[in-house]
N, C-alpha and C. Protein backbone atom coordinates (compact mmCIF):
# COMPACT_ATOMS: atom_id res chain seq x y z
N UNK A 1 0.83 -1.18 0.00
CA UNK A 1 0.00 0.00 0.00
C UNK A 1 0.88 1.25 0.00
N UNK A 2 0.41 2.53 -0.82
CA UNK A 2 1.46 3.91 -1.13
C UNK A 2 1.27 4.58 0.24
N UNK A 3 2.04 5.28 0.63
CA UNK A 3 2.22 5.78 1.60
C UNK A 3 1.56 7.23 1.06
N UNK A 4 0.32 8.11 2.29
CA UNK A 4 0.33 9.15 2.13
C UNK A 4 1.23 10.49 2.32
N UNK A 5 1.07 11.55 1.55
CA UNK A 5 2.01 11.97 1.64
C UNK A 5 2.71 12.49 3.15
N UNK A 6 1.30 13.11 4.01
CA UNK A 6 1.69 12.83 5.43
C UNK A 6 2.54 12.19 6.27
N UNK A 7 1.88 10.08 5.62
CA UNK A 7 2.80 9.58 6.31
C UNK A 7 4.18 9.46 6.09
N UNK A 8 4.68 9.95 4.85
CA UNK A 8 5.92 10.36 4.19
C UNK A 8 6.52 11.41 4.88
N UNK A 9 5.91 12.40 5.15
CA UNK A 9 6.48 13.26 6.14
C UNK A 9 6.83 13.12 7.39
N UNK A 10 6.12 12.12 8.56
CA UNK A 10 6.23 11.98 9.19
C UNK A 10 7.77 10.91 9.33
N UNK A 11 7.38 9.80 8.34
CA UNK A 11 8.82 8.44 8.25
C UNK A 11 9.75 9.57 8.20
N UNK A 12 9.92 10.71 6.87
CA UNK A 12 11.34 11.21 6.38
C UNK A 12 11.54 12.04 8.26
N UNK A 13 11.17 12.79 8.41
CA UNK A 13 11.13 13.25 9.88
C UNK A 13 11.89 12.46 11.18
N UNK A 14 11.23 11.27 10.85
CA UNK A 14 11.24 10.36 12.03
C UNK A 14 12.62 9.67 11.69
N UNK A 15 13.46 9.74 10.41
CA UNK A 15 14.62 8.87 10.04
C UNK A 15 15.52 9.91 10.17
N UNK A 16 15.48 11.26 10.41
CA UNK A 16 16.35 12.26 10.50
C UNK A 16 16.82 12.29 11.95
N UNK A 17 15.61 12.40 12.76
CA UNK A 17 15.80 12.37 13.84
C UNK A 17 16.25 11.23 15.20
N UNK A 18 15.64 10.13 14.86
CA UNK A 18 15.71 8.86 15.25
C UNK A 18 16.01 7.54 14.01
N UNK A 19 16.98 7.76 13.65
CA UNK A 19 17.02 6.56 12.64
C UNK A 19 17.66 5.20 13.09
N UNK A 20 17.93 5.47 14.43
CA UNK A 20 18.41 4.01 15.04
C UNK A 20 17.05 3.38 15.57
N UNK A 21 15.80 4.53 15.51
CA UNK A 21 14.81 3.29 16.27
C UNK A 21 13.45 3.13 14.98
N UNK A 22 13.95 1.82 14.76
CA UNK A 22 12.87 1.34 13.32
C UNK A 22 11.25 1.38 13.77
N UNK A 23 10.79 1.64 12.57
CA UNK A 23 9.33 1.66 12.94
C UNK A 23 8.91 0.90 11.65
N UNK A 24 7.69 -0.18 11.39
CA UNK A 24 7.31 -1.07 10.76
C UNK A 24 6.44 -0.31 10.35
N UNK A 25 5.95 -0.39 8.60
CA UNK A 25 5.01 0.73 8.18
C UNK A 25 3.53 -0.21 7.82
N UNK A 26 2.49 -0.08 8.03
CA UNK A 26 1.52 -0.79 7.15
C UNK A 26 1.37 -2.07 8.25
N UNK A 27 1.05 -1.98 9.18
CA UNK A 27 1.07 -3.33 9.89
C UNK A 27 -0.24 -4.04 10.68
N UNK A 28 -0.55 -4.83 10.24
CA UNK A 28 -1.84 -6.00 10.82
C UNK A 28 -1.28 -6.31 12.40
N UNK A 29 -1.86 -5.67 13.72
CA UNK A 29 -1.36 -5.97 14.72
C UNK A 29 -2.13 -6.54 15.91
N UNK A 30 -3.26 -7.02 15.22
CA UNK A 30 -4.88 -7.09 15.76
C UNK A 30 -5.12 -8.41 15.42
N UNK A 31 -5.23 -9.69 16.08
CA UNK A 31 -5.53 -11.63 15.28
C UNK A 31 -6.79 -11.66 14.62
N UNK A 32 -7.44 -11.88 13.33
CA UNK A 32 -8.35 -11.99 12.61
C UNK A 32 -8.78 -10.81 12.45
N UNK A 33 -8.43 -9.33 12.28
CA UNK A 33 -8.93 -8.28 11.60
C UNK A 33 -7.77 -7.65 10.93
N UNK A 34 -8.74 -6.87 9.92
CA UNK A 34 -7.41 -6.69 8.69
C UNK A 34 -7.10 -5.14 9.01
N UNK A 35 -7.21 -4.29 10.26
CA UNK A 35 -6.98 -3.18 10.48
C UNK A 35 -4.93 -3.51 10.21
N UNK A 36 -4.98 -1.90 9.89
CA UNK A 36 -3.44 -1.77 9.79
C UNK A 36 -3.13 -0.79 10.56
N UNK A 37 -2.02 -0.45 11.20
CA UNK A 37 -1.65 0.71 11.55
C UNK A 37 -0.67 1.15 10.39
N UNK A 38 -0.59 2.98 10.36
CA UNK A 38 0.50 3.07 9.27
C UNK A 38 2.24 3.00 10.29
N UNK A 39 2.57 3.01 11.32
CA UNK A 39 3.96 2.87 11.55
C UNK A 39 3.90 1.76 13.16
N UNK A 40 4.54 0.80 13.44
CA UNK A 40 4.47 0.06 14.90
C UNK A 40 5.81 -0.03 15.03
N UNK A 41 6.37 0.29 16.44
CA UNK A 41 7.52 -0.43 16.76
C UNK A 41 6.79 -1.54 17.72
N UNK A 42 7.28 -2.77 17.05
CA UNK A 42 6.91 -3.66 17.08
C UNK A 42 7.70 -4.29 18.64
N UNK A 43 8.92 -4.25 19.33
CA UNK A 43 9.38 -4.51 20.80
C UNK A 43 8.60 -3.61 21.73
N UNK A 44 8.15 -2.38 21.70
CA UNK A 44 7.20 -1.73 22.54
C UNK A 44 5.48 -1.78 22.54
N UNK A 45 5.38 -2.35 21.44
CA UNK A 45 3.42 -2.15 21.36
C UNK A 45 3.28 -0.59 21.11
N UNK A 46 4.50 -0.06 20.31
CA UNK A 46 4.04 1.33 20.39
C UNK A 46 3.19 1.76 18.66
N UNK A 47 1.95 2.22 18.31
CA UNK A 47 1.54 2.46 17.16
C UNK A 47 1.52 3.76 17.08
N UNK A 48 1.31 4.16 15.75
CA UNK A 48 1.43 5.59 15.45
C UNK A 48 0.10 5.66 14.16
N UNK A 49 -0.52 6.48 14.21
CA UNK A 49 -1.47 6.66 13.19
C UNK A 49 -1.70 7.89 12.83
N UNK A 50 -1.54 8.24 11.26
CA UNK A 50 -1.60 9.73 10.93
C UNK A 50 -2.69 9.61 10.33
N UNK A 51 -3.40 10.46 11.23
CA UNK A 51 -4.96 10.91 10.79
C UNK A 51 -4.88 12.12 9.70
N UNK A 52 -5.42 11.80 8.57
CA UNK A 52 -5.38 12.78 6.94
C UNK A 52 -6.84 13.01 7.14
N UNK A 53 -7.19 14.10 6.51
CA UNK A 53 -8.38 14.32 6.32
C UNK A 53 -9.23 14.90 7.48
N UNK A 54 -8.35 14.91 8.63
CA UNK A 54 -8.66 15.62 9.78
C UNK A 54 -9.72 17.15 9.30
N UNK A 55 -9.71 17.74 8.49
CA UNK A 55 -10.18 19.10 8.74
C UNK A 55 -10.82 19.13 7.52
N UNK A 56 -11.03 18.07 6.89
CA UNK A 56 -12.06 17.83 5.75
C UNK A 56 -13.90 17.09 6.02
N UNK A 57 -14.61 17.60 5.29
CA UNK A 57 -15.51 17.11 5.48
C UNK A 57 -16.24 15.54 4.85
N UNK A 58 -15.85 15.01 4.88
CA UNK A 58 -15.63 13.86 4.38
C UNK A 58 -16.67 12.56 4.54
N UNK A 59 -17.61 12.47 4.01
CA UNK A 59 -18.90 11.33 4.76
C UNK A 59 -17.79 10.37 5.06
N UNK A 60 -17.33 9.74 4.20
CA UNK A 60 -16.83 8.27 4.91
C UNK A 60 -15.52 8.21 5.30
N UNK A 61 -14.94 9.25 5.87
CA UNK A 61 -13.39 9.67 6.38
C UNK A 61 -13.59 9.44 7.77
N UNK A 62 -12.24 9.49 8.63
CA UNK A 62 -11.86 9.57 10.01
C UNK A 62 -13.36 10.37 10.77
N UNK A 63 -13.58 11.63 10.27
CA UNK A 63 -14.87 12.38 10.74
C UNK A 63 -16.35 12.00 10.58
N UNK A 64 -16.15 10.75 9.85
CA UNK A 64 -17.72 10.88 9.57
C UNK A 64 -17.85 9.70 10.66
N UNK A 65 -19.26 9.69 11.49
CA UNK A 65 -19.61 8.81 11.80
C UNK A 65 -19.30 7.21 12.32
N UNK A 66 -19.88 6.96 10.93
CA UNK A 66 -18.92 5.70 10.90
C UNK A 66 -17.48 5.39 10.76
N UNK A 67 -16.86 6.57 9.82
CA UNK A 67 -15.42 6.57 10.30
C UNK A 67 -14.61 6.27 11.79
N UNK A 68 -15.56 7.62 12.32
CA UNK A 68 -14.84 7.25 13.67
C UNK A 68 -15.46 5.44 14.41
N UNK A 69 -16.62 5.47 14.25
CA UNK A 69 -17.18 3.92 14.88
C UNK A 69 -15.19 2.96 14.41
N UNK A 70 -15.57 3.08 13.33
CA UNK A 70 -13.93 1.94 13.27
C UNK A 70 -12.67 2.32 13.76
N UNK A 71 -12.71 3.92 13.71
CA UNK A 71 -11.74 4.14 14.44
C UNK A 71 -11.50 3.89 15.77
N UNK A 72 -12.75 3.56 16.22
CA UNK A 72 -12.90 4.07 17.59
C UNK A 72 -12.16 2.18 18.40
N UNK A 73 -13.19 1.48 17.11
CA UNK A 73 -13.38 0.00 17.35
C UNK A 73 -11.35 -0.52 17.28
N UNK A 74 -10.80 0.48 15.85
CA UNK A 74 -9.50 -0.28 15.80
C UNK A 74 -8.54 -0.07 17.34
N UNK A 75 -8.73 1.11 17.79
CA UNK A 75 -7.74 1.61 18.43
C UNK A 75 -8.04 0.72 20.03
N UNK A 76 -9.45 0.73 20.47
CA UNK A 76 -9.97 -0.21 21.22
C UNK A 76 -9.45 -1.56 21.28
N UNK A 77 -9.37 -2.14 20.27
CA UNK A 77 -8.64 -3.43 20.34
C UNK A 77 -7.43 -3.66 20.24
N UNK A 78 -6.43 -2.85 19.68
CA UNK A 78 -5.29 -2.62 19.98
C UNK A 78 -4.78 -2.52 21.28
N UNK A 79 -5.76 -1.15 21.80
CA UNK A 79 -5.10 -1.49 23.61
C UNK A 79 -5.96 -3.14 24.28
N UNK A 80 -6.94 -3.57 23.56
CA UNK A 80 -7.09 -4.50 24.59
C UNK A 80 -5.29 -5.87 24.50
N UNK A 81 -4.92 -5.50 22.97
CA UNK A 81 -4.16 -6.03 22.43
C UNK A 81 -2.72 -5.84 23.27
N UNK A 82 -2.55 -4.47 24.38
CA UNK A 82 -1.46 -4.43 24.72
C UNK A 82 -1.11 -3.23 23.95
N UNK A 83 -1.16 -2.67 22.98
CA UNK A 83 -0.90 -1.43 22.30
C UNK A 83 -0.90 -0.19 22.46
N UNK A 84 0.03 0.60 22.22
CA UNK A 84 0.09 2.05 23.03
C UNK A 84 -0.42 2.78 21.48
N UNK A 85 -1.78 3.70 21.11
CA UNK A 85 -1.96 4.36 20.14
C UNK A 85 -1.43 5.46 19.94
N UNK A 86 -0.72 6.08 19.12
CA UNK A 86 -0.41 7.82 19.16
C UNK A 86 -1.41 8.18 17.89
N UNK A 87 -2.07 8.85 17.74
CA UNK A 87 -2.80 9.28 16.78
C UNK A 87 -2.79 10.71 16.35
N UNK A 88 -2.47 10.92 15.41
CA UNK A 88 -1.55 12.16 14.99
C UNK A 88 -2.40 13.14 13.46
N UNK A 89 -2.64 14.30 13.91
CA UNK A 89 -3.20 14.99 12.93
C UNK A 89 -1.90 15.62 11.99
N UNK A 90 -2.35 16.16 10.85
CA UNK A 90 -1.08 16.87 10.49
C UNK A 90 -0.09 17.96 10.98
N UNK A 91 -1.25 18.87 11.95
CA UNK A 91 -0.50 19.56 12.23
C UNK A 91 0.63 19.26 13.69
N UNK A 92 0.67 17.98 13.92
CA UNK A 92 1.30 17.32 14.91
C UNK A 92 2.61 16.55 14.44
N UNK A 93 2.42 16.37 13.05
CA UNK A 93 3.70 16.49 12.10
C UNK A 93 4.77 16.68 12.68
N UNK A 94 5.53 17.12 14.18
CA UNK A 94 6.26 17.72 14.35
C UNK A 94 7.43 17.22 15.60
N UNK A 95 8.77 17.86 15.16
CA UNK A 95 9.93 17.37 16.19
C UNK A 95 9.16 17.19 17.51
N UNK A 96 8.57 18.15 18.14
CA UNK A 96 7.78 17.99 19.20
C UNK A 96 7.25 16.04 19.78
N UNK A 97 5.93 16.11 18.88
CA UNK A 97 5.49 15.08 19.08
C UNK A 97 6.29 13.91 18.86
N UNK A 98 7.34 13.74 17.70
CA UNK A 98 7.82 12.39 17.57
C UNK A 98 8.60 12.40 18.72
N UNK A 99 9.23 13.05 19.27
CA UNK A 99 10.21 13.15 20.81
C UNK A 99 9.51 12.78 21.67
N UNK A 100 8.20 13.00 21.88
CA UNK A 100 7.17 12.36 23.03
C UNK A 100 7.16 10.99 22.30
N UNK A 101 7.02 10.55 21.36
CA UNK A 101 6.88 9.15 20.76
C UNK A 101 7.96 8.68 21.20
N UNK A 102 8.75 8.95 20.76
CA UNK A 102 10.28 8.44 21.01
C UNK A 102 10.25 8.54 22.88
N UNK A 103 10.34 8.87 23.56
CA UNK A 103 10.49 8.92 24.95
C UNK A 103 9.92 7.77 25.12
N UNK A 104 8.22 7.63 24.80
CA UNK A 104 8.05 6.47 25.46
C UNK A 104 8.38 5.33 25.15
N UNK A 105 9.04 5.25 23.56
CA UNK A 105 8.99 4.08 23.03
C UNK A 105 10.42 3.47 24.00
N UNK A 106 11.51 4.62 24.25
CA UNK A 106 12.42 4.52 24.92
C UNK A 106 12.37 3.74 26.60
N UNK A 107 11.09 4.26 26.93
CA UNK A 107 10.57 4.37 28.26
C UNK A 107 10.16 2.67 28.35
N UNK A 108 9.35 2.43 27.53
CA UNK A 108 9.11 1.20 27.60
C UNK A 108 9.84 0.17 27.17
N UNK A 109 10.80 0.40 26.36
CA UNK A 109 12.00 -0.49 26.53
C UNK A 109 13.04 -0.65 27.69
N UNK A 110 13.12 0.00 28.60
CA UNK A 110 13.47 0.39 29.46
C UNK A 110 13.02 -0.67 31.12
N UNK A 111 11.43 -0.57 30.31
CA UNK A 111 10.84 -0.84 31.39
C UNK A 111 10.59 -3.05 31.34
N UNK A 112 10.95 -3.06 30.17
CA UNK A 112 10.70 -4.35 29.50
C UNK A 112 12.84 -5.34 29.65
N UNK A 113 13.26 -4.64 30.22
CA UNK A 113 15.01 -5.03 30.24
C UNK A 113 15.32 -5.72 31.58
């Protein structure tokens, strides 16, 4: 699957800054549902999801309704899964937030040694 351009921004970002800590792109992390996240580090349970379309009006996007119902349903089972969600608009795009990502992903490796 193509990467949006978002999540392109976010990977090139995230390899400048942290390129020793890999993140898995496109990943099934849920047993019998075909939800994906777009980035997991996979030793922490840590996910990352860049929400597009945030500020669009969109019937069947992140905002509509039923969008969120699955959103609501993926991210739900993920933590029942053990999964830490970060869910990220564009304008969160930023050194800021991936450094809070990065802390914990740090944090919980940490805590897992």
């Amino acid at each position: 699957m193509g990467k949006s351009a978002l999540e392109q921004t976010f990977i090139n970002l995230w390899k400048i800054y942290y390129p020793e800590i890999i993140l898995t792109p496109d990943l099934k992390i849920i047993p019998q549902r075909q939800f994906r996240y777009d980035f997991v580090h996979c030793p922490t349970k840590v996910a990352i999801e860049i929400q597009g379309g945030t500020y669009g009006r969109s019937r069947q996007g992140h905002s509509s309704g039923v969008g969120l119902d699955r959103d609501y349903e993926k991210n739900n089972l993920a933590l029942i899964n053990g999964y830490l969600v970060f869910q990220l608009s564009c304008k969160m795009i930023t050194p800021t937030w991936l450094e809070k990502i990065k802390d914990v992903i740090l944090s919980r490796l940490e805590n897992n040694t």
